[in-house]
Each structure stands twice: as structure tokens, then as C-alpha cells.
PDB file of N, CA and C in Angstrom:
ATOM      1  N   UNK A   1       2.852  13.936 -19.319  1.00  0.00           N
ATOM      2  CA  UNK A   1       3.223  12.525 -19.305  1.00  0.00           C
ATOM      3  C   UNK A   1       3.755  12.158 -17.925  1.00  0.00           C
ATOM      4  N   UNK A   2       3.216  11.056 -17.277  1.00  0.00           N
ATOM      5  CA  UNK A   2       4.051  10.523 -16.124  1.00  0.00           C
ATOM      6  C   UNK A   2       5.226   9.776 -16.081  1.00  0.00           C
ATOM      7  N   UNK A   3       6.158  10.331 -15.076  1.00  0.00           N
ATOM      8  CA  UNK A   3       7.405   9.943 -15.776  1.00  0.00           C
ATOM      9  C   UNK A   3       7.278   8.439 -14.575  1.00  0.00           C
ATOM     10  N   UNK A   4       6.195   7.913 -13.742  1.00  0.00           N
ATOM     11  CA  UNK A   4       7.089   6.668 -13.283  1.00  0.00           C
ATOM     12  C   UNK A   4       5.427   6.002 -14.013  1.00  0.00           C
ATOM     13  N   UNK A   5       5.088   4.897 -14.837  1.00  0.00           N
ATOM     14  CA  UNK A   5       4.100   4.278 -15.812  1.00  0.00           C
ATOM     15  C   UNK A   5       3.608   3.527 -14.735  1.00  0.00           C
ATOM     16  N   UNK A   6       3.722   3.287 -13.651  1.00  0.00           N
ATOM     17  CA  UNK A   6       3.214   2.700 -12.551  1.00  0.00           C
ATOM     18  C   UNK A   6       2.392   3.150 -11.800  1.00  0.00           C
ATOM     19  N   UNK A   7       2.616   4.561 -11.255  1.00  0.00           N
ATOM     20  CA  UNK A   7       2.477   5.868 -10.652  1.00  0.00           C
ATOM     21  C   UNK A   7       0.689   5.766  -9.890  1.00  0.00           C
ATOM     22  N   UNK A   8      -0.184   5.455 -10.722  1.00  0.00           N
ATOM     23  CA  UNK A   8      -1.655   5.057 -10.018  1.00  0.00           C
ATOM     24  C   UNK A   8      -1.633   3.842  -9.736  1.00  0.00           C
ATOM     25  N   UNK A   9      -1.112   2.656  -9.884  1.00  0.00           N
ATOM     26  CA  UNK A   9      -0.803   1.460  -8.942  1.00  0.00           C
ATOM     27  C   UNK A   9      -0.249   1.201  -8.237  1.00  0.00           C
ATOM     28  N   UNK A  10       1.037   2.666  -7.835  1.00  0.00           N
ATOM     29  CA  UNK A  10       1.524   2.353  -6.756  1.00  0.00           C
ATOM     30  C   UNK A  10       0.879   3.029  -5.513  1.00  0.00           C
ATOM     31  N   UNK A  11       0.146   4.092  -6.256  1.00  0.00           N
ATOM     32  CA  UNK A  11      -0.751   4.795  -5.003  1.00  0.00           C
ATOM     33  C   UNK A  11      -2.062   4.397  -4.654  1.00  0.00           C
ATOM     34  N   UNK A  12      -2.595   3.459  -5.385  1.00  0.00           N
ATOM     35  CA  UNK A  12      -3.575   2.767  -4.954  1.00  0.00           C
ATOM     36  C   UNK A  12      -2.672   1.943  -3.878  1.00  0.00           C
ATOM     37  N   UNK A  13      -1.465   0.752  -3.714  1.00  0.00           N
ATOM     38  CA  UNK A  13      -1.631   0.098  -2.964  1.00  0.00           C
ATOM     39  C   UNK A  13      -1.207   0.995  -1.898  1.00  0.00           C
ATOM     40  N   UNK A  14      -0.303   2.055  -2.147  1.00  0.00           N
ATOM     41  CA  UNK A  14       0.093   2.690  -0.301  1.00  0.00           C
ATOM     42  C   UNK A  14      -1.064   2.987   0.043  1.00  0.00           C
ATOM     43  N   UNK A  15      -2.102   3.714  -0.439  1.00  0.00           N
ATOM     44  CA  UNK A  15      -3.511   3.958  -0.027  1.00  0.00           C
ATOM     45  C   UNK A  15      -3.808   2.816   0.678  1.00  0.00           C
ATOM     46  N   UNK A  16      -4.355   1.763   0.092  1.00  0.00           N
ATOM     47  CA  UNK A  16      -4.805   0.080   0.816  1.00  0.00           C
ATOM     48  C   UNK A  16      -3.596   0.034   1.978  1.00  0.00           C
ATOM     49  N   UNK A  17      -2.365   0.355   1.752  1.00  0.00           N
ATOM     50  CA  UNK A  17      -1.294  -0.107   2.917  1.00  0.00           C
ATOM     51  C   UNK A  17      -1.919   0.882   4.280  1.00  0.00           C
ATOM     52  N   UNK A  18      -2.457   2.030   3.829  1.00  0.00           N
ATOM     53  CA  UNK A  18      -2.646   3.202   4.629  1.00  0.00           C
ATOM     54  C   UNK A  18      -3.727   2.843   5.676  1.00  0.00           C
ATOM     55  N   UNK A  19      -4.794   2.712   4.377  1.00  0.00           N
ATOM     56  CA  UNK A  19      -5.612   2.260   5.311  1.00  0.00           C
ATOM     57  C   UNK A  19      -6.262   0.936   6.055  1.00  0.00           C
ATOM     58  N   UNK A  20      -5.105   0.219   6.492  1.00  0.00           N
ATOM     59  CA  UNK A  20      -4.980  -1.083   6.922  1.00  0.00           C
ATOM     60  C   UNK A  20      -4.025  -0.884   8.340  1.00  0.00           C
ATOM     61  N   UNK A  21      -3.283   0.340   8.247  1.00  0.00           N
ATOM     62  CA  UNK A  21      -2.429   0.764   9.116  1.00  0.00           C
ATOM     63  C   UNK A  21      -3.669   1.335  10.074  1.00  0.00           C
ATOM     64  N   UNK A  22      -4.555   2.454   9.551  1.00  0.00           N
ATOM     65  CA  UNK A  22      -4.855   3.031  10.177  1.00  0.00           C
ATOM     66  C   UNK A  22      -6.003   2.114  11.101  1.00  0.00           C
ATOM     67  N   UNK A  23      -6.860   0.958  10.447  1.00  0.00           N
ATOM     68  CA  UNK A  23      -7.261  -0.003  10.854  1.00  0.00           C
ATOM     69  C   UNK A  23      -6.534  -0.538  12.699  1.00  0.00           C
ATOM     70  N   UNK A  24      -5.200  -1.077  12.337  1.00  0.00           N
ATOM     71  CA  UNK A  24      -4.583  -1.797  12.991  1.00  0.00           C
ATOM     72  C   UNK A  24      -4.565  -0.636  14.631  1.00  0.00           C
ATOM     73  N   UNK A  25      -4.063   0.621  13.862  1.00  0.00           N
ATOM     74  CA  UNK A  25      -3.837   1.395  15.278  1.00  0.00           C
ATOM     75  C   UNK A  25      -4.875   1.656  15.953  1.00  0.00           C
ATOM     76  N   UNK A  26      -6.316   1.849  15.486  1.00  0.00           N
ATOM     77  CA  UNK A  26      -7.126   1.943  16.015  1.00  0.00           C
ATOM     78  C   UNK A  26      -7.343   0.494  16.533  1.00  0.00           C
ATOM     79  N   UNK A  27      -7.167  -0.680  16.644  1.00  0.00           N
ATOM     80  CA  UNK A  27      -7.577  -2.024  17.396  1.00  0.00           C
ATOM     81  C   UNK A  27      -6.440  -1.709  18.473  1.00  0.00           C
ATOM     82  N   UNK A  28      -5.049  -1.235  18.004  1.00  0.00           N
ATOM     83  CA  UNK A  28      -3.869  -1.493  18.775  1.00  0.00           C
ATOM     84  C   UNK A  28      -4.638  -0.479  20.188  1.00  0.00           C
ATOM     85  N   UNK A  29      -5.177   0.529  19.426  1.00  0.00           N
ATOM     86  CA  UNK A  29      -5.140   1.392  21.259  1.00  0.00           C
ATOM     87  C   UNK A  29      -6.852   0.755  21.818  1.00  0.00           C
ATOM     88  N   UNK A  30      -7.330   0.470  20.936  1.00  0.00           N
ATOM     89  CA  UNK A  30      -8.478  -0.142  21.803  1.00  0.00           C
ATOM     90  C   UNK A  30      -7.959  -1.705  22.740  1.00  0.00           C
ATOM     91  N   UNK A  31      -7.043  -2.029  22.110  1.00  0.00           N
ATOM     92  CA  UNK A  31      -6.742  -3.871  23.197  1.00  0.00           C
ATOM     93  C   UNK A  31      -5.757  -2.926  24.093  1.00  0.00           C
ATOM     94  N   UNK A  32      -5.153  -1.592  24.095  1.00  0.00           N
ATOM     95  CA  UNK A  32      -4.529  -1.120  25.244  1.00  0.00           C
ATOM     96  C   UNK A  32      -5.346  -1.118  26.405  1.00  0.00           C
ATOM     97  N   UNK A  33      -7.064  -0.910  26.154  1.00  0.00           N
ATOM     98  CA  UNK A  33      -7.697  -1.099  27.325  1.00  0.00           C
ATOM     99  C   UNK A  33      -8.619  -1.896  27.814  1.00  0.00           C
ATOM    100  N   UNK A  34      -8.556  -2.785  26.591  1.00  0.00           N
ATOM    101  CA  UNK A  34      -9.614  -4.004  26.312  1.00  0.00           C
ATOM    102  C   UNK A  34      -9.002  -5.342  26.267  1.00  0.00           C
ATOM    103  N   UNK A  35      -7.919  -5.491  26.860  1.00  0.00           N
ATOM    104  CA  UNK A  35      -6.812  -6.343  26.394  1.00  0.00           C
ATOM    105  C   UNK A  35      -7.309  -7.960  26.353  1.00  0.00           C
ATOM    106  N   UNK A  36      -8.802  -8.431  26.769  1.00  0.00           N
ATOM    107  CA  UNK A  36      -9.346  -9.520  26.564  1.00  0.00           C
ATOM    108  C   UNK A  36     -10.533  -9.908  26.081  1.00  0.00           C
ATOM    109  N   UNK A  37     -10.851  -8.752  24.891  1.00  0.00           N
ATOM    110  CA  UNK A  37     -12.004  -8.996  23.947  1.00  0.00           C
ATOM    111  C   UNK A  37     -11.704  -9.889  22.713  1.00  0.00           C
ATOM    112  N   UNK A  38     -11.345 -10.871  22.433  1.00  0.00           N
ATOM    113  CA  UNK A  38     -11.143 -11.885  21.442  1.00  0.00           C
ATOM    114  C   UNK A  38     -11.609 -11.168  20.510  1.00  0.00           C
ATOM    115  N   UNK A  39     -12.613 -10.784  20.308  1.00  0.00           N
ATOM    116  CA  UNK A  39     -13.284 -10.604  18.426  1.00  0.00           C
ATOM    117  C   UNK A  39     -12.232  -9.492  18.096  1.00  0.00           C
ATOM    118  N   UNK A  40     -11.624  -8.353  19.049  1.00  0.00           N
ATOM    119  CA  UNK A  40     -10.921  -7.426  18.622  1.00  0.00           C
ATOM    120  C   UNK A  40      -9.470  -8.153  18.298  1.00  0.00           C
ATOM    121  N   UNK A  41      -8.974  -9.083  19.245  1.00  0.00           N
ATOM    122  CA  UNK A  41      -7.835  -9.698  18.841  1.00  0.00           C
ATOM    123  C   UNK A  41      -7.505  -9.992  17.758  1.00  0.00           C
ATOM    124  N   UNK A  42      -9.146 -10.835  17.551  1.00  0.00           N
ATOM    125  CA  UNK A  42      -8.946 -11.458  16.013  1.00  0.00           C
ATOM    126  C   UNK A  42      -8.830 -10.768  15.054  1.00  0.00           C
ATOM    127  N   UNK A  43      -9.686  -9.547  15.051  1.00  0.00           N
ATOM    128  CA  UNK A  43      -9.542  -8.628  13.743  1.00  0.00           C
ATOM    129  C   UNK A  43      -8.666  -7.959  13.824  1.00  0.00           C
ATOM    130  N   UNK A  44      -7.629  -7.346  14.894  1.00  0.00           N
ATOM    131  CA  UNK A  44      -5.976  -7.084  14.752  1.00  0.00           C
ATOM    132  C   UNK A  44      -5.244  -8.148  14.160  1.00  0.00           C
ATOM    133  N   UNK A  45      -5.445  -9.664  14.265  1.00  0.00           N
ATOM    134  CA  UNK A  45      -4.408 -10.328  13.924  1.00  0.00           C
ATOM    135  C   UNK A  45      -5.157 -10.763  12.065  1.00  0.00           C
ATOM    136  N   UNK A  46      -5.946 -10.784  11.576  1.00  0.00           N
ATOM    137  CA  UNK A  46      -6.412 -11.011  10.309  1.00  0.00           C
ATOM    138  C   UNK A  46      -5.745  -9.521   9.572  1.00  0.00           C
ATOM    139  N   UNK A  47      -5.970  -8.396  10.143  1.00  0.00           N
ATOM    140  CA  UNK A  47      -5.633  -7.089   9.686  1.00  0.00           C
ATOM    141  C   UNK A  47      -3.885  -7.074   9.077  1.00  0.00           C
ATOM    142  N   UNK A  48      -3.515  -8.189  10.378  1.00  0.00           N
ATOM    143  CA  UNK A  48      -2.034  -7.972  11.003  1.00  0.00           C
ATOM    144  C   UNK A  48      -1.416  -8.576   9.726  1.00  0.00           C
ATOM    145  N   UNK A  49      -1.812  -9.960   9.292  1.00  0.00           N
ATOM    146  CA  UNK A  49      -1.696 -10.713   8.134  1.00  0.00           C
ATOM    147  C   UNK A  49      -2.160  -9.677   6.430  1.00  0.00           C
ATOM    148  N   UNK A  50      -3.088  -9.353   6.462  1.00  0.00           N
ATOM    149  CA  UNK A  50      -3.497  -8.823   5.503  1.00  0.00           C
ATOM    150  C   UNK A  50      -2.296  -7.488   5.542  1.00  0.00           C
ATOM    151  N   UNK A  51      -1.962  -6.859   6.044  1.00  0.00           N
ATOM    152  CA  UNK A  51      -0.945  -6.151   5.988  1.00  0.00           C
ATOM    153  C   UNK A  51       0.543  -6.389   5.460  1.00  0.00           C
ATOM    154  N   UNK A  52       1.284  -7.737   6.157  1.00  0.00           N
ATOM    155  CA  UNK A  52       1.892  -8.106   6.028  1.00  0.00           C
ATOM    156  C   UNK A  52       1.857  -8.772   4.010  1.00  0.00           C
ATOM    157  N   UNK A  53       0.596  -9.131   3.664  1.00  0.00           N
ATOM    158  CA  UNK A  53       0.174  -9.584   2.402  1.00  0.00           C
ATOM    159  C   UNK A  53       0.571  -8.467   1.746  1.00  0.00           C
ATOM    160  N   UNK A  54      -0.376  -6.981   1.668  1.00  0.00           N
ATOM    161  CA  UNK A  54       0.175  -6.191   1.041  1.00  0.00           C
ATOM    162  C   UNK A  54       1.369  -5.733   0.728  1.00  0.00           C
ATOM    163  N   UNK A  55       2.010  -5.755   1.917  1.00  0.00           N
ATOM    164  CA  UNK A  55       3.487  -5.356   2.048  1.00  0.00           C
ATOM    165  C   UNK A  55       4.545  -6.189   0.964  1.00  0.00           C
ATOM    166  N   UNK A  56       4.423  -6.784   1.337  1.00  0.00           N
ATOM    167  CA  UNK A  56       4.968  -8.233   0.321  1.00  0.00           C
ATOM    168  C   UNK A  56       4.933  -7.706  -1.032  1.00  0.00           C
ATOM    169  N   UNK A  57       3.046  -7.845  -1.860  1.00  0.00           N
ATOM    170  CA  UNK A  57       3.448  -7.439  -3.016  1.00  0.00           C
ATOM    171  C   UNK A  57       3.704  -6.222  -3.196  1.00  0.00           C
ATOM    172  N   UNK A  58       3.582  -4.977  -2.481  1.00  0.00           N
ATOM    173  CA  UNK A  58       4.059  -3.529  -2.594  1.00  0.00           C
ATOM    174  C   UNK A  58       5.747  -3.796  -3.056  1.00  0.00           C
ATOM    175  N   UNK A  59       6.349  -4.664  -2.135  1.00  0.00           N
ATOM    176  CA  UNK A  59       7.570  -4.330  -2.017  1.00  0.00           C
ATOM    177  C   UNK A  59       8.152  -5.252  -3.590  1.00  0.00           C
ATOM    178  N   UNK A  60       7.607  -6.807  -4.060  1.00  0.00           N
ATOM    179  CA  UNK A  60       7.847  -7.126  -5.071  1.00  0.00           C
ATOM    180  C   UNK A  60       8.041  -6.207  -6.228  1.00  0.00           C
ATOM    181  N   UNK A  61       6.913  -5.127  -6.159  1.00  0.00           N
ATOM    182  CA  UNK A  61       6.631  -4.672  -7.657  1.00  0.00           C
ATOM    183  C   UNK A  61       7.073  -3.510  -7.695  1.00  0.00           C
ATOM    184  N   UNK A  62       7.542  -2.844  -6.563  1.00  0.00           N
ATOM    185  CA  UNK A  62       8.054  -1.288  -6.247  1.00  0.00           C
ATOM    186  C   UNK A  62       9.316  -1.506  -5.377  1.00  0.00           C
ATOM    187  N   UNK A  63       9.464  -1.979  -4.366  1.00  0.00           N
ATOM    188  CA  UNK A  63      10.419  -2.283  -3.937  1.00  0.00           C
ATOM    189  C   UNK A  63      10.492  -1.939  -2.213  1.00  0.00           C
ATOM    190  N   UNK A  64      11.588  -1.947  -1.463  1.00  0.00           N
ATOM    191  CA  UNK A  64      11.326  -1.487  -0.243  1.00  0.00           C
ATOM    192  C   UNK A  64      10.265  -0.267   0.339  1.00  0.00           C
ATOM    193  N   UNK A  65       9.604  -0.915   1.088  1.00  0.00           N
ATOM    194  CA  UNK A  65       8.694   0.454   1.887  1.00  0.00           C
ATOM    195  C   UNK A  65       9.876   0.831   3.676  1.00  0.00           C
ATOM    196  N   UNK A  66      10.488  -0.407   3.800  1.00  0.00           N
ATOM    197  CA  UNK A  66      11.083   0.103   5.277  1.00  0.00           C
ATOM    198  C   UNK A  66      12.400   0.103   5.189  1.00  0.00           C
ATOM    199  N   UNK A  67      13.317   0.404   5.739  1.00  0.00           N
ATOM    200  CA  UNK A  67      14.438   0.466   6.257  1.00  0.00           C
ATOM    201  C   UNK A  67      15.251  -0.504   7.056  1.00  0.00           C
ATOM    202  N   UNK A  68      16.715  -0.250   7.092  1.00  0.00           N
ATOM    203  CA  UNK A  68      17.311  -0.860   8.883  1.00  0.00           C
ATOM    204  C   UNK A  68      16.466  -2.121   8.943  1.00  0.00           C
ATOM    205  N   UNK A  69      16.469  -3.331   7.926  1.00  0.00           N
ATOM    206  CA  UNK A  69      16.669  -4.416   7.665  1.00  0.00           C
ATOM    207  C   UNK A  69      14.850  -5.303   7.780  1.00  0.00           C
ATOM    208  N   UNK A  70      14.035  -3.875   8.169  1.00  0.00           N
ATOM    209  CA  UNK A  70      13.014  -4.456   7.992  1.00  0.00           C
ATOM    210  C   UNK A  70      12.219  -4.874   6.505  1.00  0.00           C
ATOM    211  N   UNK A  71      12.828  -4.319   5.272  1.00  0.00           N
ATOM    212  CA  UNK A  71      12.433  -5.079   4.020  1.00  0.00           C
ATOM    213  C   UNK A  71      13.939  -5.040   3.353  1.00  0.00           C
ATOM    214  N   UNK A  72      13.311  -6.015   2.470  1.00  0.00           N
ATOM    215  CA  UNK A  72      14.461  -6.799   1.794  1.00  0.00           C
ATOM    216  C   UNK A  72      14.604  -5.920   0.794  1.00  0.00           C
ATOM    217  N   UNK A  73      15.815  -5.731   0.237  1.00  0.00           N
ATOM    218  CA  UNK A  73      16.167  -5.098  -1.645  1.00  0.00           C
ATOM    219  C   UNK A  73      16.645  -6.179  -2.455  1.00  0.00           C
ATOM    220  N   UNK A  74      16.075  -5.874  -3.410  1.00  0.00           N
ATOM    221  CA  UNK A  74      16.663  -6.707  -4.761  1.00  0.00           C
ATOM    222  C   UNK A  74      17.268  -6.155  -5.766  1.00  0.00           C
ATOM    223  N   UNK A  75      18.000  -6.780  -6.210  1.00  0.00           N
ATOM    224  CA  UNK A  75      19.150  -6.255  -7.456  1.00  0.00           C
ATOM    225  C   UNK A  75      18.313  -6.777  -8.419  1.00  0.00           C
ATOM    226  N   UNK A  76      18.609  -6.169  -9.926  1.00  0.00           N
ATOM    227  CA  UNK A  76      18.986  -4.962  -9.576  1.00  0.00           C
ATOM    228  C   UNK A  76      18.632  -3.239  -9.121  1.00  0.00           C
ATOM    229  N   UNK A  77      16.766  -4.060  -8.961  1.00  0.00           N
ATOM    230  CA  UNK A  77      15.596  -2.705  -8.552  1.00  0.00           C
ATOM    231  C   UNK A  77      15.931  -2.578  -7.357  1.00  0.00           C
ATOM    232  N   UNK A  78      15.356  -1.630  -6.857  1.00  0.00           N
ATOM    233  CA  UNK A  78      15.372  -1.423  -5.225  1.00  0.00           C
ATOM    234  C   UNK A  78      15.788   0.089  -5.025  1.00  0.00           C
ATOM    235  N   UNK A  79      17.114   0.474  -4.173  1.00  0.00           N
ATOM    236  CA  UNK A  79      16.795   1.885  -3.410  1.00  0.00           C
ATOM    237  C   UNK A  79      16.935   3.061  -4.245  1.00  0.00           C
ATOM    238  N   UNK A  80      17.467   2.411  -5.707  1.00  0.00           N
ATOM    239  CA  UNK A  80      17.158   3.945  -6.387  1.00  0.00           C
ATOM    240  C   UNK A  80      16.412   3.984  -7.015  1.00  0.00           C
ATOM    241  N   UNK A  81      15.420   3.222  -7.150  1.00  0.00           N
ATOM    242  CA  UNK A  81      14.133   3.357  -8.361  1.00  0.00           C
ATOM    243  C   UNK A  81      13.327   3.619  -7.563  1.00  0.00           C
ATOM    244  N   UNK A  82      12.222   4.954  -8.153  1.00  0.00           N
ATOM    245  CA  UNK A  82      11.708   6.029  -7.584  1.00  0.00           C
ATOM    246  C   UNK A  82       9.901   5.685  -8.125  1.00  0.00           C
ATOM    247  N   UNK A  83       9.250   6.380  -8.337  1.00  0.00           N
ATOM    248  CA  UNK A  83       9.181   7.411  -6.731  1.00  0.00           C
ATOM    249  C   UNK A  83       9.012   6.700  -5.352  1.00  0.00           C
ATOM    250  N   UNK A  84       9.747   7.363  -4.245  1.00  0.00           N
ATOM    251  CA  UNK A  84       9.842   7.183  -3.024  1.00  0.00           C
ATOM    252  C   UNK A  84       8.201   7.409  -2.633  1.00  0.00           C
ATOM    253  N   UNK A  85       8.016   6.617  -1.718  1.00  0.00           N
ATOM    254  CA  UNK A  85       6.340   6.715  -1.243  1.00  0.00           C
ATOM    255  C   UNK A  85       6.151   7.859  -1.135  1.00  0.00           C
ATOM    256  N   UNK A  86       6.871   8.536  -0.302  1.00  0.00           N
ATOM    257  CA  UNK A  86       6.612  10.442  -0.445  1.00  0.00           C
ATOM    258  C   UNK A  86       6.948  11.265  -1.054  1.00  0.00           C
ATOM    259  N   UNK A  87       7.020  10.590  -2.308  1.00  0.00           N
ATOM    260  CA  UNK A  87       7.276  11.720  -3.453  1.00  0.00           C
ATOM    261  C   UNK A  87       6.087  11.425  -4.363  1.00  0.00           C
ATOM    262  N   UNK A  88       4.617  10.443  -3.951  1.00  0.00           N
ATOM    263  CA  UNK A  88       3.797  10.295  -4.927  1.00  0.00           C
ATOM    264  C   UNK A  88       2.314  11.217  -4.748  1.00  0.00           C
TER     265      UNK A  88
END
């Protein structure tokens, strides 16, 4: 039995969070040397949004993914309701 009933919906979205990250870093080091190809801009900054989207509902339905004031907690869910992203 799984003890958190969420447990494959929350790892589907860090998965989608994952690979949206990994998306972004690969544009981030390509505009390090391309720094005026627009189409790449654009698809860092659509990525950039779509990230920010996920994040949002990750954090509604599970709760903080960051720290040191970069996501919000809510009472009364939040830093002790588990599993921690790296414990899934």
C-alpha cells in the first residue's frame, strides 16, 4: 500500500517540472553564445512561463518545491507533509 495516495501525481508533475528545467538550461547555455537569436529567446521565455505554471500548481497541491522565500507555505499543509521531492 502507498502510504502518500498522491504519490504517481506527484511524480508525474516533478517529472514535467524536470523536464522543462532541463529544456530551459539547455536554451540558457545556448543564448550564453547566441545571445541574439530571437526564436531561442522566445522558446526560453514560453518555457520560462510554462515552468513558472507548473510550479504554481505543484506547489498548490503538494506544497513548497523551494526554499529561503522563493515559494510560499500554507497552513495548515506545507513543510511537514511529505514526501519531500527526494524521497519519491
Amino acid at each position: 500500500m502507498d502510504t502518500y495516495p498522491d504519490h504517481a501525481k506527484r511524480f508525474q508533475m516533478l517529472k514535467q517540472l524536470q523536464e522543462v528545467d532541463f529544456v530551459l538550461t539547455e536554451l540558457n547555455l545556448y543564448l550564453d553564445t547566441h545571445p541574439d537569436d530571437l526564436s531561442a529567446i522566445d522558446q526560453y521565455n514560453w518555457y520560462a512561463k510554462e515552468r513558472d505554471k507548473l510550479r504554481r500548481r505543484y506547489e498548490k497541491q503538494f506544497g513548497p518545491l523551494m526554499h529561503f522565500g522563493h515559494s510560499f507555505n500554507r497552513y495548515p499543509d506545507g513543510w511537514n507533509e511529505g514526501p519531500w521531492p527526494w524521497e519519491i
